[in-house]
N, C-alpha and C. Protein backbone atom coordinates (compact mmCIF):
# COMPACT_ATOMS: atom_id res chain seq x y z
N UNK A 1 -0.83 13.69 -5.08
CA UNK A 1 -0.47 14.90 -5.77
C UNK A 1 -0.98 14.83 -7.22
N UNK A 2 -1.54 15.91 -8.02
CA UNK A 2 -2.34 15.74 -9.24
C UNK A 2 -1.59 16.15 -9.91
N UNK A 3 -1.70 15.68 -11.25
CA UNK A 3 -0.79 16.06 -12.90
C UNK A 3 -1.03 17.34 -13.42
N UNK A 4 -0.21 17.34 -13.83
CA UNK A 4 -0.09 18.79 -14.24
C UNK A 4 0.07 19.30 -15.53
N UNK A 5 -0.98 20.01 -17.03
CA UNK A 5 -0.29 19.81 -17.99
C UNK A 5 0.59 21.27 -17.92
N UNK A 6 1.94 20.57 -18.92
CA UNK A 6 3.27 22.17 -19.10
C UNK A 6 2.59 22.77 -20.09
N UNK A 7 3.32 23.44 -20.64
CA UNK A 7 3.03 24.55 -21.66
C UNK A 7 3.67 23.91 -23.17
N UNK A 8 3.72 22.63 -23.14
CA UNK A 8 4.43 21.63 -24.10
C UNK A 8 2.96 21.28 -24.73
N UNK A 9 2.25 21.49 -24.07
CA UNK A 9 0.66 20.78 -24.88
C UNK A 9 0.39 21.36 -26.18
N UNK A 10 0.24 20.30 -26.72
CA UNK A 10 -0.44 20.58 -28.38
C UNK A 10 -2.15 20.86 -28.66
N UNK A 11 -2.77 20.68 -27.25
CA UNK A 11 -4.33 20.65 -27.38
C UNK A 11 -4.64 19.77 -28.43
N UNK A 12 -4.36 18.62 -28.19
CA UNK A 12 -4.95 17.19 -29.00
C UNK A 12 -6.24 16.42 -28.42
N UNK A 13 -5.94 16.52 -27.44
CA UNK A 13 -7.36 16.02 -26.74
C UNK A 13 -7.32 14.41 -26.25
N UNK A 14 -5.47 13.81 -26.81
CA UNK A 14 -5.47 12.21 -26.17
C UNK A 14 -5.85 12.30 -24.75
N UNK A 15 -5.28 13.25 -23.75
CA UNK A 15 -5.00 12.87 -22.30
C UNK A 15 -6.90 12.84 -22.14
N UNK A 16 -7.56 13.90 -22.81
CA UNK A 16 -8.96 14.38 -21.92
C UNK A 16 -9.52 13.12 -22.14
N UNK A 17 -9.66 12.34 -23.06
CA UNK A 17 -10.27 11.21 -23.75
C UNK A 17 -9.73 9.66 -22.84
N UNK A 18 -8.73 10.20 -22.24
CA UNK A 18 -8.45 8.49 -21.31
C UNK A 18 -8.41 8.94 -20.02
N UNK A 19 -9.12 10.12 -19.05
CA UNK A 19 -8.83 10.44 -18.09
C UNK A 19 -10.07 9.92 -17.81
N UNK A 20 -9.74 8.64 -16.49
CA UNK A 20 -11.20 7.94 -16.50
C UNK A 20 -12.14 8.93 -15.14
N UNK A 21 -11.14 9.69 -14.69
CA UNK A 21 -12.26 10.71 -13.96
C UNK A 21 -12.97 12.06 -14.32
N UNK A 22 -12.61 12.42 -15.56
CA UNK A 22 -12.94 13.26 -16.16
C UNK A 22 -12.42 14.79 -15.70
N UNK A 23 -11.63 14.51 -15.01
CA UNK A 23 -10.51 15.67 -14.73
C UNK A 23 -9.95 16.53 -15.81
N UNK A 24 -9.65 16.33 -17.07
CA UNK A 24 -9.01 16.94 -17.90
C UNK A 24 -10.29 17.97 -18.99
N UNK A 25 -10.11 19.07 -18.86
CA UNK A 25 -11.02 20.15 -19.71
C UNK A 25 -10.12 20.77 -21.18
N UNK A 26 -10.74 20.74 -21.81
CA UNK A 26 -9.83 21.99 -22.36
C UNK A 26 -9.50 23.85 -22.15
N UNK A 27 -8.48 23.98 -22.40
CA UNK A 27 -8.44 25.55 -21.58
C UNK A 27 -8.28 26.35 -22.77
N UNK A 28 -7.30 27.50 -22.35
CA UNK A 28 -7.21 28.58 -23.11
C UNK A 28 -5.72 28.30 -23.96
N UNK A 29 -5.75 27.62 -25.19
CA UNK A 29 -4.40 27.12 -25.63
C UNK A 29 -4.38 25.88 -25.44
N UNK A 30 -4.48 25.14 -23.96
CA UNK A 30 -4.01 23.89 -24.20
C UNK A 30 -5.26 23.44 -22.70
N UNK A 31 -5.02 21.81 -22.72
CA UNK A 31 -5.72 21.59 -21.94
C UNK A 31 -5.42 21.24 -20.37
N UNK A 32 -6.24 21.57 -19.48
CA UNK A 32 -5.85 21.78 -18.01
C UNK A 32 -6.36 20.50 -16.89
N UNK A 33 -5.91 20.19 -16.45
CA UNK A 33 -6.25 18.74 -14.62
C UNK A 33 -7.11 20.16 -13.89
N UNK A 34 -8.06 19.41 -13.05
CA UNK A 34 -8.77 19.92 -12.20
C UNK A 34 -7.84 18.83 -10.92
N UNK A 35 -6.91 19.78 -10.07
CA UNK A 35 -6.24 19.14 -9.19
C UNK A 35 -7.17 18.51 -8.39
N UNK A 36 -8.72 19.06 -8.01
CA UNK A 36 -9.56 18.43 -7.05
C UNK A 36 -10.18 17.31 -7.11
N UNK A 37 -9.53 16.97 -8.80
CA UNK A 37 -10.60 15.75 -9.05
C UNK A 37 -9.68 14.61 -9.51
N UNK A 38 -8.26 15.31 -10.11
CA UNK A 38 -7.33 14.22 -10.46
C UNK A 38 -7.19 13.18 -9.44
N UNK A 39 -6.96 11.86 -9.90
CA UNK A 39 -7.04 10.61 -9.22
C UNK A 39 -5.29 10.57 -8.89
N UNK A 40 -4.43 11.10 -9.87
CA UNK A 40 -2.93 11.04 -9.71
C UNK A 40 -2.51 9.51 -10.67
N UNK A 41 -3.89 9.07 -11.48
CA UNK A 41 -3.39 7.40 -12.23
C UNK A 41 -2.49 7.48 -12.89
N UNK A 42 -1.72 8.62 -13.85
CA UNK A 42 -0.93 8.64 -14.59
C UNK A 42 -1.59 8.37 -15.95
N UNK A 43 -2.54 8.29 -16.11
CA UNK A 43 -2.73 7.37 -17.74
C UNK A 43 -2.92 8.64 -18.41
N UNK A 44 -3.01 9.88 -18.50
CA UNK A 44 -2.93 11.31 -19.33
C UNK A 44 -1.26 11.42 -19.83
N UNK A 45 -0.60 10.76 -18.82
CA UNK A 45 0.71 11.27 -19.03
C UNK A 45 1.17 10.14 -20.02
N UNK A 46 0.49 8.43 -19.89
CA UNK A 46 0.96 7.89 -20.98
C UNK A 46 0.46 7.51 -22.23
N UNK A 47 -0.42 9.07 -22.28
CA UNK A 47 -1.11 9.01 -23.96
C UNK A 47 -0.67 9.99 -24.11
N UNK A 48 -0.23 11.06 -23.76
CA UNK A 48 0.00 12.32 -24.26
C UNK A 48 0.94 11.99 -25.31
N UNK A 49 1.19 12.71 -26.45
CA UNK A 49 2.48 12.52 -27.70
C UNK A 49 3.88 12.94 -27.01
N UNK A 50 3.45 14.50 -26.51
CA UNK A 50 4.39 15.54 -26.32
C UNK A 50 4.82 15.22 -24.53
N UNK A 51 4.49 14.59 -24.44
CA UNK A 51 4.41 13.99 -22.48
C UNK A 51 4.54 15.24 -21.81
N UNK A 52 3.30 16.40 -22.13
CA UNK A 52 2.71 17.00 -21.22
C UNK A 52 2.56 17.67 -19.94
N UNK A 53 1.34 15.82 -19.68
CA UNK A 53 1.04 16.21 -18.29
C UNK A 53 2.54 15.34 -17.63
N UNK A 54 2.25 16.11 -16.51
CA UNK A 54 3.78 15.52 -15.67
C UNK A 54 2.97 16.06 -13.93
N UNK A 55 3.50 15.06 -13.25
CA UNK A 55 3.57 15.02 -11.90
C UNK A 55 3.68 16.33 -11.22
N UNK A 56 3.43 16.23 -10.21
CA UNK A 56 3.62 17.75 -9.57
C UNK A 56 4.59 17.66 -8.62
């Protein structure tokens, strides 16, 4: 199951920068998982400041 960022995102850019599959883009406001590509590693969720991304 792939991560998910909430609407808690600050658009900082920690999670896009350690997502070693390159799943994380930036969007409109904040930044978004491509569910098709997320691996599910968790490591977006333990850089985020605002803890974000979260599980689905």
């Amino acid at each position: 199951m792939a991560y998910k960022i909430s609407d808690e995102c600050i658009a900082c850019g920690a999670c896009a920068a350690e997502c070693p599959v390159g799943a994380i883009s930036e969007g409109d406001g904040k930044y978004v998982i491509d569910p098709d590509t997320c691996v599910d590693c968790g490591a977006c969720a333990g850089t985020c400041p605002v803890s974000a991304p979260q599980a689905e």
